[in-house]
Protein backbone atom coordinates (compact mmCIF):
# COMPACT_ATOMS: atom_id res chain seq x y z
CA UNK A 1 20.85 -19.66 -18.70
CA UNK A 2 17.20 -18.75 -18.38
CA UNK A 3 16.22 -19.84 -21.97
CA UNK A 4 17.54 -23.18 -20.92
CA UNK A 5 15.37 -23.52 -17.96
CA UNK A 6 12.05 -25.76 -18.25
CA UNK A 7 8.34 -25.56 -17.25
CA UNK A 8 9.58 -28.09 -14.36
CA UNK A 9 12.35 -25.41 -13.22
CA UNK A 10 9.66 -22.15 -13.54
CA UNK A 11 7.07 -24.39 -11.42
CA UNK A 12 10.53 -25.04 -8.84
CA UNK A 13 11.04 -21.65 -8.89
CA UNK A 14 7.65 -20.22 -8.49
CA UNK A 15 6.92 -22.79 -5.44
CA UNK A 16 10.18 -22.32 -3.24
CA UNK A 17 9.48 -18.15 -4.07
CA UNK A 18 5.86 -18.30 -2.51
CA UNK A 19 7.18 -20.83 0.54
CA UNK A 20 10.22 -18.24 1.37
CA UNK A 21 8.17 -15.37 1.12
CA UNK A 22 5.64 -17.42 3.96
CA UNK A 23 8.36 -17.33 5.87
CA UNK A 24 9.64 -14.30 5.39
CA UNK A 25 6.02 -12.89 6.71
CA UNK A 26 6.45 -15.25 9.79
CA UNK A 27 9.75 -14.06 10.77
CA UNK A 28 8.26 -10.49 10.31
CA UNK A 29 5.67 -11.08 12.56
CA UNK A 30 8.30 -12.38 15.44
CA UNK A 31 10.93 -9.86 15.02
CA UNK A 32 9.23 -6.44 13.55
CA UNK A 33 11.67 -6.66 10.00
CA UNK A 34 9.21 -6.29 7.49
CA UNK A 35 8.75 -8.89 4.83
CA UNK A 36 8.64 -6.10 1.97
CA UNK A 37 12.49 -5.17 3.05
CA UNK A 38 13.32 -9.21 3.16
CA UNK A 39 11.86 -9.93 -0.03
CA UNK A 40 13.89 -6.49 -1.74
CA UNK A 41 17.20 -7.64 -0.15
CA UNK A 42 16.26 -11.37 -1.57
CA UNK A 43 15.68 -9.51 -4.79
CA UNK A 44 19.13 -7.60 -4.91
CA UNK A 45 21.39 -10.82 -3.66
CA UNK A 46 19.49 -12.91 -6.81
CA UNK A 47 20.72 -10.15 -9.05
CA UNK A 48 24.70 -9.57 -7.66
CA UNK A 49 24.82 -13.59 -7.40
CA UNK A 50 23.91 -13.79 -11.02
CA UNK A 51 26.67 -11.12 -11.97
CA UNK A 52 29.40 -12.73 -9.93
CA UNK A 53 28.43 -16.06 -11.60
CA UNK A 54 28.41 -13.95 -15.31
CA UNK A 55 25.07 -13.94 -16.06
CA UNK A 56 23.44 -10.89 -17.92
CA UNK A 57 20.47 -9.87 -16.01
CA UNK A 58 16.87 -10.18 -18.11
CA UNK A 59 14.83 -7.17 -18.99
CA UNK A 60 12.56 -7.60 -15.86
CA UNK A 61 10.57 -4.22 -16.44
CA UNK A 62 7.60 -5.49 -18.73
CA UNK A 63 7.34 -8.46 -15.83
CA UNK A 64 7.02 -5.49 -13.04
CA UNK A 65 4.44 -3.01 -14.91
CA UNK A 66 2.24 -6.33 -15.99
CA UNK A 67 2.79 -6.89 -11.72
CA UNK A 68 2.38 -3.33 -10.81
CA UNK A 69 -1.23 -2.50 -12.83
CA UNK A 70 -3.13 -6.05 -10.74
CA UNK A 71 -1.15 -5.11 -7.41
CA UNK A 72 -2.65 -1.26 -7.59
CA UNK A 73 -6.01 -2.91 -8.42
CA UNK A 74 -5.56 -5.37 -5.93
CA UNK A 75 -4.15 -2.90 -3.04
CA UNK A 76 -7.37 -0.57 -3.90
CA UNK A 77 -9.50 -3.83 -3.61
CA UNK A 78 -8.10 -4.84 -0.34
CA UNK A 79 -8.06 -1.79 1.09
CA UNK A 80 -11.72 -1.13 0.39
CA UNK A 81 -12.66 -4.19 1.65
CA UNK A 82 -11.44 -3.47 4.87
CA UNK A 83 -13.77 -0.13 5.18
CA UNK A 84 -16.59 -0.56 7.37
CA UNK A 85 -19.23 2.51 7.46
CA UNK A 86 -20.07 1.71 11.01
CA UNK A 87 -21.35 4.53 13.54
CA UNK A 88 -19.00 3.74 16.08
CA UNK A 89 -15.71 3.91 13.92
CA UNK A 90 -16.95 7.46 12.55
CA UNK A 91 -14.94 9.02 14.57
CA UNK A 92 -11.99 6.85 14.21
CA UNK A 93 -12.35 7.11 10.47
CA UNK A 94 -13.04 11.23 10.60
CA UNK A 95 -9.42 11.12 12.29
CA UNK A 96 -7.66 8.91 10.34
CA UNK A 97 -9.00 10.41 7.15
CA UNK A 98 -7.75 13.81 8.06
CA UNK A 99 -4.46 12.53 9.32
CA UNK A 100 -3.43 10.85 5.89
CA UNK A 101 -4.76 13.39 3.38
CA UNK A 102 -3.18 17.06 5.39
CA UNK A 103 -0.02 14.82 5.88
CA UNK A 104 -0.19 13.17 2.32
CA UNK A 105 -1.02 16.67 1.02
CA UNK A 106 1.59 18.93 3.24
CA UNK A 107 4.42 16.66 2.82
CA UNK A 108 4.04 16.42 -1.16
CA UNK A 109 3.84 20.23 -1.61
CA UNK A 110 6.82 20.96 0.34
CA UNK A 111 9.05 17.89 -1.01
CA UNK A 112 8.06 19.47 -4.67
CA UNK A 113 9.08 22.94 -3.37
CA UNK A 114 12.57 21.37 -2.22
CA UNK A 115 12.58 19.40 -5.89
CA UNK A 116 11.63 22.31 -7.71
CA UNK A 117 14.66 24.72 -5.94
CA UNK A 118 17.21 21.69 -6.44
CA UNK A 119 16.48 19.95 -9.87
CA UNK A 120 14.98 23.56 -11.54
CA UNK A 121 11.95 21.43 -12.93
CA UNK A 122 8.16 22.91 -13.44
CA UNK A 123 6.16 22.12 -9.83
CA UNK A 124 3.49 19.93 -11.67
CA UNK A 125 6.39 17.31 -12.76
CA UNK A 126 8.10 17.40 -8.83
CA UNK A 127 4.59 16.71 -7.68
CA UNK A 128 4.57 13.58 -9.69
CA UNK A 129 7.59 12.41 -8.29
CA UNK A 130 6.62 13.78 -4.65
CA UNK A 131 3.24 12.52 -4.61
CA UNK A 132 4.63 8.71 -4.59
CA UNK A 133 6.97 9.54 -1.46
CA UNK A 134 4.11 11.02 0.19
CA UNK A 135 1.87 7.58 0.37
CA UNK A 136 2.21 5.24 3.54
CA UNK A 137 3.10 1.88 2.46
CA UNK A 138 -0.02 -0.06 3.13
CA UNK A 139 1.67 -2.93 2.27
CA UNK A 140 4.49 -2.92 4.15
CA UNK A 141 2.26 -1.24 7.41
CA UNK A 142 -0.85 -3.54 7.74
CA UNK A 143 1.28 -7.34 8.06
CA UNK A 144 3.61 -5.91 10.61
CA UNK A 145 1.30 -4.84 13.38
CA UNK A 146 -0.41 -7.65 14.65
CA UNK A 147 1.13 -7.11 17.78
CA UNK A 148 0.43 -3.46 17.92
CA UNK A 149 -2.46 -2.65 20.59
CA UNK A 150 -5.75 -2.40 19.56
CA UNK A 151 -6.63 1.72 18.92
CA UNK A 152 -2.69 2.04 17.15
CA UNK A 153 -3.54 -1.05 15.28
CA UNK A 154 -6.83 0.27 13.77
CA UNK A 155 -5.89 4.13 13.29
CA UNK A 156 -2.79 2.99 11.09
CA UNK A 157 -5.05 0.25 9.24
CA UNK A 158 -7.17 3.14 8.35
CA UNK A 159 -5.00 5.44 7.94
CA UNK A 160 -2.87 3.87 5.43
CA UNK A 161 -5.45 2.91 3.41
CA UNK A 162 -6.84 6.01 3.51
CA UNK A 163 -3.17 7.34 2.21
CA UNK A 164 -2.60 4.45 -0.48
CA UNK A 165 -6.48 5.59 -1.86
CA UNK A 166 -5.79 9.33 -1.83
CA UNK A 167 -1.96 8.94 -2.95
CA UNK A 168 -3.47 7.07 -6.15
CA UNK A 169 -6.06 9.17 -6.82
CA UNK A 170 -3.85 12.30 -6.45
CA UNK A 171 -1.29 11.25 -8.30
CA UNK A 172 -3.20 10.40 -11.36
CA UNK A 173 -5.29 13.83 -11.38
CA UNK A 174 -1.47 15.85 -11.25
CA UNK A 175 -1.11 13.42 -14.13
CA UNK A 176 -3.77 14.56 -16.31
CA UNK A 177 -2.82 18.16 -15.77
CA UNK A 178 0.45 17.40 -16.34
CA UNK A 179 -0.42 15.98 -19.93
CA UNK A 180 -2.79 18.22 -20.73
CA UNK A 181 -1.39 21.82 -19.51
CA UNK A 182 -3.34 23.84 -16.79
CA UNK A 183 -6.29 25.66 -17.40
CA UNK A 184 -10.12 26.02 -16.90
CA UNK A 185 -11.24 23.83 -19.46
CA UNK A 186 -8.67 21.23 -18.43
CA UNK A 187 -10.08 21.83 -14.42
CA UNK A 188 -13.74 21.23 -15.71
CA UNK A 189 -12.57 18.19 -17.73
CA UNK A 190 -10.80 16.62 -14.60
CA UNK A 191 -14.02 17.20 -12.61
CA UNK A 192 -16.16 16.29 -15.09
CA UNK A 193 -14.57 12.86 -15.56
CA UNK A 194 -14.49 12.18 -11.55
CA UNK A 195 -17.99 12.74 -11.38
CA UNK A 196 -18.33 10.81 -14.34
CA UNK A 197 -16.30 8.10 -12.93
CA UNK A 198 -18.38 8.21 -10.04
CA UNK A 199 -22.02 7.74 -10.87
CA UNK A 200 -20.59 4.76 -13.39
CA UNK A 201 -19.00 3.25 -10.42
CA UNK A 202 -22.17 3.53 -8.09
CA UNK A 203 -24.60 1.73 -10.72
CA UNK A 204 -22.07 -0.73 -11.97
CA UNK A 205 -20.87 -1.64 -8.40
CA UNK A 206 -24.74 -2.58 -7.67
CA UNK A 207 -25.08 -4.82 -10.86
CA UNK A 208 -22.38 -6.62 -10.02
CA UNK A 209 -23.11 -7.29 -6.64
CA UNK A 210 -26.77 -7.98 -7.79
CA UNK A 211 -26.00 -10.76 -10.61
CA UNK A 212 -22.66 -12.63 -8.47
CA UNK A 213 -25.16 -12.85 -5.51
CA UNK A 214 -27.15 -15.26 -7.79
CA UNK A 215 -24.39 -16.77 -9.66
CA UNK A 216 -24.56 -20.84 -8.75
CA UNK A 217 -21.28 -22.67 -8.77
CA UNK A 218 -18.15 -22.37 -6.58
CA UNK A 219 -15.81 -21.04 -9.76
CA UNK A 220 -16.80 -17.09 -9.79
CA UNK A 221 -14.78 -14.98 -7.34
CA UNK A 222 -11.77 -15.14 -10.30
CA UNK A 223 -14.54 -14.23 -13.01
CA UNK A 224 -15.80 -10.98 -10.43
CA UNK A 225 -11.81 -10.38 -10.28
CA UNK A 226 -11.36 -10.96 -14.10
CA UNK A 227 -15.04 -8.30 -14.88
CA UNK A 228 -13.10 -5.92 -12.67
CA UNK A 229 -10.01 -6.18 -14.78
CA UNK A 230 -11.91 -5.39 -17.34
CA UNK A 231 -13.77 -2.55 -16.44
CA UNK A 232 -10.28 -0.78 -15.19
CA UNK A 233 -8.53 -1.54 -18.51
CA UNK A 234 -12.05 -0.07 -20.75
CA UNK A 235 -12.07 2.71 -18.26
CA UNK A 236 -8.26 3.99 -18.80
CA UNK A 237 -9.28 3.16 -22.58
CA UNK A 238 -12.11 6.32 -22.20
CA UNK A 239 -9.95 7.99 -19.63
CA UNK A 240 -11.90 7.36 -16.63
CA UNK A 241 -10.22 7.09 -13.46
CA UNK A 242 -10.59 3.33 -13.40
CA UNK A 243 -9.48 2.89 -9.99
CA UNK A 244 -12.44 5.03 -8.38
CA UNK A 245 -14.68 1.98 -10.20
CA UNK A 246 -12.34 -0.61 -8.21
CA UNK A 247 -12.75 1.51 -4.84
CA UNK A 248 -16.17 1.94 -4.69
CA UNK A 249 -16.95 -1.81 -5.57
CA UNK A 250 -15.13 -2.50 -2.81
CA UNK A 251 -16.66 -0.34 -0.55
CA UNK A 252 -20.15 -1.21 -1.40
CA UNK A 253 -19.23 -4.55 -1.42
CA UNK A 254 -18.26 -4.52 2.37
CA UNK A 255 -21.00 -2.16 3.03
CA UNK A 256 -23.34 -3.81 1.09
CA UNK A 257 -26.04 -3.07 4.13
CA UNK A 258 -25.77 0.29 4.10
CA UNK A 259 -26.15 0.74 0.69
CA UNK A 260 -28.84 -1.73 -0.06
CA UNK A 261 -31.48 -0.13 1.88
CA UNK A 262 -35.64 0.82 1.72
CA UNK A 263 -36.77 -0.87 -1.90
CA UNK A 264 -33.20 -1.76 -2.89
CA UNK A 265 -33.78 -4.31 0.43
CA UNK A 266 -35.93 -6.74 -1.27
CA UNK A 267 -33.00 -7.18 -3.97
CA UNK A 268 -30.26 -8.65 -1.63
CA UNK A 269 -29.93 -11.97 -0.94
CA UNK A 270 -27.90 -11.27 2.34
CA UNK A 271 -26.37 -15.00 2.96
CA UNK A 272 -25.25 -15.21 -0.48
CA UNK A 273 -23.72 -11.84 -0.81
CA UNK A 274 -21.97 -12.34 3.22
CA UNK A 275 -20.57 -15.89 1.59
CA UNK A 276 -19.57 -13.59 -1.89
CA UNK A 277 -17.45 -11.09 0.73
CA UNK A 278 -15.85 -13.51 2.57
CA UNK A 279 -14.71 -15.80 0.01
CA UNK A 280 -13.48 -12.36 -1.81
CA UNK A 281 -11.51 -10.98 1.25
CA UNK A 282 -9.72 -14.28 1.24
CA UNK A 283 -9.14 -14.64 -2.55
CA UNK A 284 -7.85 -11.08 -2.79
CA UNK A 285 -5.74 -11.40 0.14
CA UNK A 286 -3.73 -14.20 -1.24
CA UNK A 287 -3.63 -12.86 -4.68
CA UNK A 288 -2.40 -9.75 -3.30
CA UNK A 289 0.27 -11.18 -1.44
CA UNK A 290 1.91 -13.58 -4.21
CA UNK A 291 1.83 -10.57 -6.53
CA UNK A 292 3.56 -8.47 -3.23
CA UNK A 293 6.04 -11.18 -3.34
CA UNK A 294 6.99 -11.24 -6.99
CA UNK A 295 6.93 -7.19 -7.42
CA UNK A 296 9.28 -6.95 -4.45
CA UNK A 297 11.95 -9.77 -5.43
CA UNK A 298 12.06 -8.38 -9.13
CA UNK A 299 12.05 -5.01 -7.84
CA UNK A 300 15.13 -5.84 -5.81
CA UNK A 301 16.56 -7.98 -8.87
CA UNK A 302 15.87 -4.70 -10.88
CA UNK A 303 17.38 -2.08 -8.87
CA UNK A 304 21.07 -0.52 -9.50
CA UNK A 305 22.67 0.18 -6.15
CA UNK A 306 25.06 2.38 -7.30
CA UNK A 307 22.57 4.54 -7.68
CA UNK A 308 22.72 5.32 -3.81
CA UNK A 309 26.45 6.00 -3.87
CA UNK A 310 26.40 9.55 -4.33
CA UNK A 311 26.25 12.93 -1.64
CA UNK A 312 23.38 14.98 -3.49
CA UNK A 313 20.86 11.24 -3.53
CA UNK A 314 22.00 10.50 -0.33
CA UNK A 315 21.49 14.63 0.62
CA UNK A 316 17.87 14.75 -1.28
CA UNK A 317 17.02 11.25 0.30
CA UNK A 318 17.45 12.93 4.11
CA UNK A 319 15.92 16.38 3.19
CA UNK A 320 12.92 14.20 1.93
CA UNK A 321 13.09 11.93 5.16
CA UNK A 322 13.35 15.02 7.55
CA UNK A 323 10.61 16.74 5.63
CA UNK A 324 8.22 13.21 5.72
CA UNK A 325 8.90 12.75 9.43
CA UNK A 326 8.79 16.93 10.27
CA UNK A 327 5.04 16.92 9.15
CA UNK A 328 4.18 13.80 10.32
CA UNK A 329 5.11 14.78 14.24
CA UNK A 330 3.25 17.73 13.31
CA UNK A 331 0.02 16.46 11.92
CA UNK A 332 0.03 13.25 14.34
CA UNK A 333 0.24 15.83 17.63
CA UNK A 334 -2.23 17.77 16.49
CA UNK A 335 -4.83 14.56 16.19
CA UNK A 336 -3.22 12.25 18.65
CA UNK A 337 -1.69 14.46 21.11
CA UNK A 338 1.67 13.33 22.76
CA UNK A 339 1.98 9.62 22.58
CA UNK A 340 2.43 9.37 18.94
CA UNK A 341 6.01 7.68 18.98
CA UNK A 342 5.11 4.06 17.34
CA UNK A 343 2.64 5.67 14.83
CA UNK A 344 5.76 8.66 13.94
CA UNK A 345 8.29 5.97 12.79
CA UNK A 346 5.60 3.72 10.93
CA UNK A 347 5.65 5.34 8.07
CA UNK A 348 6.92 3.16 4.98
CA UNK A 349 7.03 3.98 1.70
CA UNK A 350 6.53 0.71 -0.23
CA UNK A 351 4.85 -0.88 -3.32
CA UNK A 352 1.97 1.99 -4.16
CA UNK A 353 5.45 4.39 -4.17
CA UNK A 354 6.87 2.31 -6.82
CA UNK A 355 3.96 1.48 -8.96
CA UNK A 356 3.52 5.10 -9.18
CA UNK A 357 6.83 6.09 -9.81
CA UNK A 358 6.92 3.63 -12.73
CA UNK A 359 3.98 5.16 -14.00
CA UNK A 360 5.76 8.53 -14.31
CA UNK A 361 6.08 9.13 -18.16
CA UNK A 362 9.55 8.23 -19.49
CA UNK A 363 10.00 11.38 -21.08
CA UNK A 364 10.18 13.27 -17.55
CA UNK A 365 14.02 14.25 -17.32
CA UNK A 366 13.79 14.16 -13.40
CA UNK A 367 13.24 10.11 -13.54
CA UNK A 368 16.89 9.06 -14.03
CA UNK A 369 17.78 11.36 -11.17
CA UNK A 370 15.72 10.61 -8.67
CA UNK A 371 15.76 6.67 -9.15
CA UNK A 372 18.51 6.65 -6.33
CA UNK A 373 16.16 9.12 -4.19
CA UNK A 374 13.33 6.51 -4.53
CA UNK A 375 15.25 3.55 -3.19
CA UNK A 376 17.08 5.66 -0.76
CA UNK A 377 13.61 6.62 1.11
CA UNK A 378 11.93 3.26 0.78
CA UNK A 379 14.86 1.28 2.61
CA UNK A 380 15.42 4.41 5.11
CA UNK A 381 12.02 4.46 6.04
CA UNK A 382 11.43 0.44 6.03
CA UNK A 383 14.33 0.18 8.52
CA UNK A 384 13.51 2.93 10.40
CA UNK A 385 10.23 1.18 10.51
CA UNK A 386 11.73 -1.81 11.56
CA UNK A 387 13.93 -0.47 14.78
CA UNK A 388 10.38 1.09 15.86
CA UNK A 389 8.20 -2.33 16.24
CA UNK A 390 11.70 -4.06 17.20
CA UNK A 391 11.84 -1.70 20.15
CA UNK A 392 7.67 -1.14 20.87
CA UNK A 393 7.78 -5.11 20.87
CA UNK A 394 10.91 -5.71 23.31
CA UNK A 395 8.86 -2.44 25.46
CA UNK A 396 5.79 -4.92 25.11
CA UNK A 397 7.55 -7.93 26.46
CA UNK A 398 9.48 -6.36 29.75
CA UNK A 399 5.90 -4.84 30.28
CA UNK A 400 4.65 -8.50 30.33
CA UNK A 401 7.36 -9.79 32.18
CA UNK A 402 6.89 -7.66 34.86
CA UNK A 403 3.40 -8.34 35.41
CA UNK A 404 3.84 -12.04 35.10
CA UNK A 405 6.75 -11.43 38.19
CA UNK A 406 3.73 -9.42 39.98
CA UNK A 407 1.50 -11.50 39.30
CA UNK A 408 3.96 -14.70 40.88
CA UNK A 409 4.57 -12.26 43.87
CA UNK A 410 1.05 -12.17 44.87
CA UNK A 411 0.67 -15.34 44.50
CA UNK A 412 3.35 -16.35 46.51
CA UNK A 413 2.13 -13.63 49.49
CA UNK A 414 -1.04 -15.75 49.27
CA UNK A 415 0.51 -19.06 49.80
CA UNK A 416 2.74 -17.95 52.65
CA UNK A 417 -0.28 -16.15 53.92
CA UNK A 418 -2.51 -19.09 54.05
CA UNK A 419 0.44 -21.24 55.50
């Protein structure tokens, strides 16, 4: 069947994919269903359609990795883009900060702990697994709450991208001491690189914005896109952490008044590099979300779901969920104080999970096992997502239905009043 199919049918295809996934982000937007758990379900009825029909399903991994490495870049980009260093927001950002790395932190220690006491593996390799489960998904979070108020709306903007940054980051340090063995040399190496990583990514991210600022020509937001590409791919090549490089672009990028200050001043062409941001918010928005939609509908089309049809997945899956939610309530009182219902429940796991959990070395015995633990917590946790905004939005409406009546009734006082 698919060998058969043309450049005509792959352009069909493609097309009628990006339009339904559109719509999939409208209807999320009316009802509080995220698109993320549309486009998975999509993903799964492709693949048990094709087996009814008899046809073998395609080896769709190598598709997903190639999809996973740009949408990690891409999520990092986005995310720092959306970082403003601004006075005001210090506070806001202090908070949210905080929030997502004790809760990130707490709640992949003790989900290893529980790993560790049920599958009998080393703590470094139920971190790895953990770590994933522990990340807010960003990309499931930040197109469902338009609707949210303001203050929620911000704090979990922040907050997840905060997470998704710190998740990575995390997850690839565990990494390196899981490869390499623990020990001081291997500490000093791990630091050494950061820092490392860091100064390259502070001096490149300046070039950069110094020579696209005087680039003519409308084609060169895909070539900045492309040079980034590149650096992440030499970087992993001299074991940098190549997504630090990608973060701090982005950052500086967004910032690029705070960090172009005194002699650095007269360097910045500030209408050129405003025009570079914008255009690249835009470009790296929609680039993110067709590679969202793809990675979700194979992801869907990949998974087995007979790998949720059994009582110690199921079990781990709700020990994990009680644990994620436990230390949530916990963390979020202690920052928010009581009304912390709507920002409790919104707490995805979603692509940044998966990428990461692909990224887990194959040789890691605890990977077949806990494939049916993965999916289990990110359609839990999407749904339980989902009856949250459902209900905070039908809460939002009565609210506004009642003042509209109020607002009729005094009115109508004032008419008869007058009469």
């Amino acid at each position: 069947m698919f060998e058969a199919l043309t450049s005509y049918h792959l352009i069909i295809i493609f097309s009628i994919t990006i339009i339904i996934s559109y719509f999939f982000n409208l209807y999320a937007k009316k009802t509080g269903i995220p698109a993320v758990l549309l486009l998975i379900f999509l993903g799964i009825i492709i693949n048990y359609s094709l087996r009814i029909v008899g046809y073998s399903k395609p080896d769709l991994l190598p598709f997903l990795g190639v999809l996973g490495v740009i949408g990690l870049i891409l999520i990092v980009l986005e995310a720092a883009l959306d970082l403003e260093l601004l006075k005001e927001k210090f506070g806001l950002i202090t908070k949210s900060l905080l929030v997502a790395t004790i809760g990130l932190a707490i709640t992949a220690y003790f989900s290893a702990l529980l790993m560790n006491f049920l599958f009998d593996e080393e703590m470094l390799t139920c971190l790895l697994f953990t770590i994933p489960l522990s990340i807010l998904g960003s990309a499931v979070i930040l197109p469902s709450i338009d609707d949210v108020e303001k203050e929620k709306r911000e704090f979990m903007i922040y907050e997840s991208t905060f997470s998704d940054i710190i998740g990575i980051i995390g997850f690839y340090a565990v990494l390196s001491f899981a490869n390499a063995g623990i020990g001081e040399s291997v500490t000093g190496e791990v630091i050494g690189n950061l820092l490392l990583t860091v100064i390259f990514s502070v001096v490149i991210s300046y070039i950069l914005i110094y020579v696209f600022q005087n680039i003519k020509g409308h084609v060169k937001l895909f070539l900045l896109i492309a040079v980034l590409l590149l650096l992440y791919a030499i970087g992993k090549m001299f074991h940098l952490s190549s997504l630090i490089i990608i973060l701090i672009f982005g950052i500086m990028l967004n910032n690029y008044k705070v960090f172009f200050r005194g002699g650095l001043k007269s360097l910045l062409k500030e209408d050129k590099v405003g025009h570079v941001l914008q255009d690249m918010k835009v470009v790296t928005a929609e680039t993110a979300f067709v590679v969202r939609t793809f990675f979700f509908i194979i992801f869907g089309w990949s998974v087995y779901l007979g790998s949720l049809w059994s009582f110690k997945v199921i079990g781990v899956g709700l020990l994990i969920l009680l644990i994620i939610y436990a230390v949530r309530a916990i963390v979020l009182f202690l920052f928010n104080g009581k009304n912390i219902t709507l920002e409790l429940f919104l707490a995805p796991r979603g692509l940044v999970t998966i990428l990461l959990f692909f990224a887990i070395p194959s040789e890691l015995s605890l990977g077949n096992q806990f494939q049916g633990v993965l999916l289990f917590v990110i359609l839990i946790s999407c749904i339980i997502m989902t009856f949250s905004l459902i209900s905070y939005k039908n809460k939002i409406s009565k609210l506004e239905h009642i003042k509209e009546e109020e607002e009729e009734s005094i009115i109508n006082d004032i008419s008869e009043e007058e009469n």
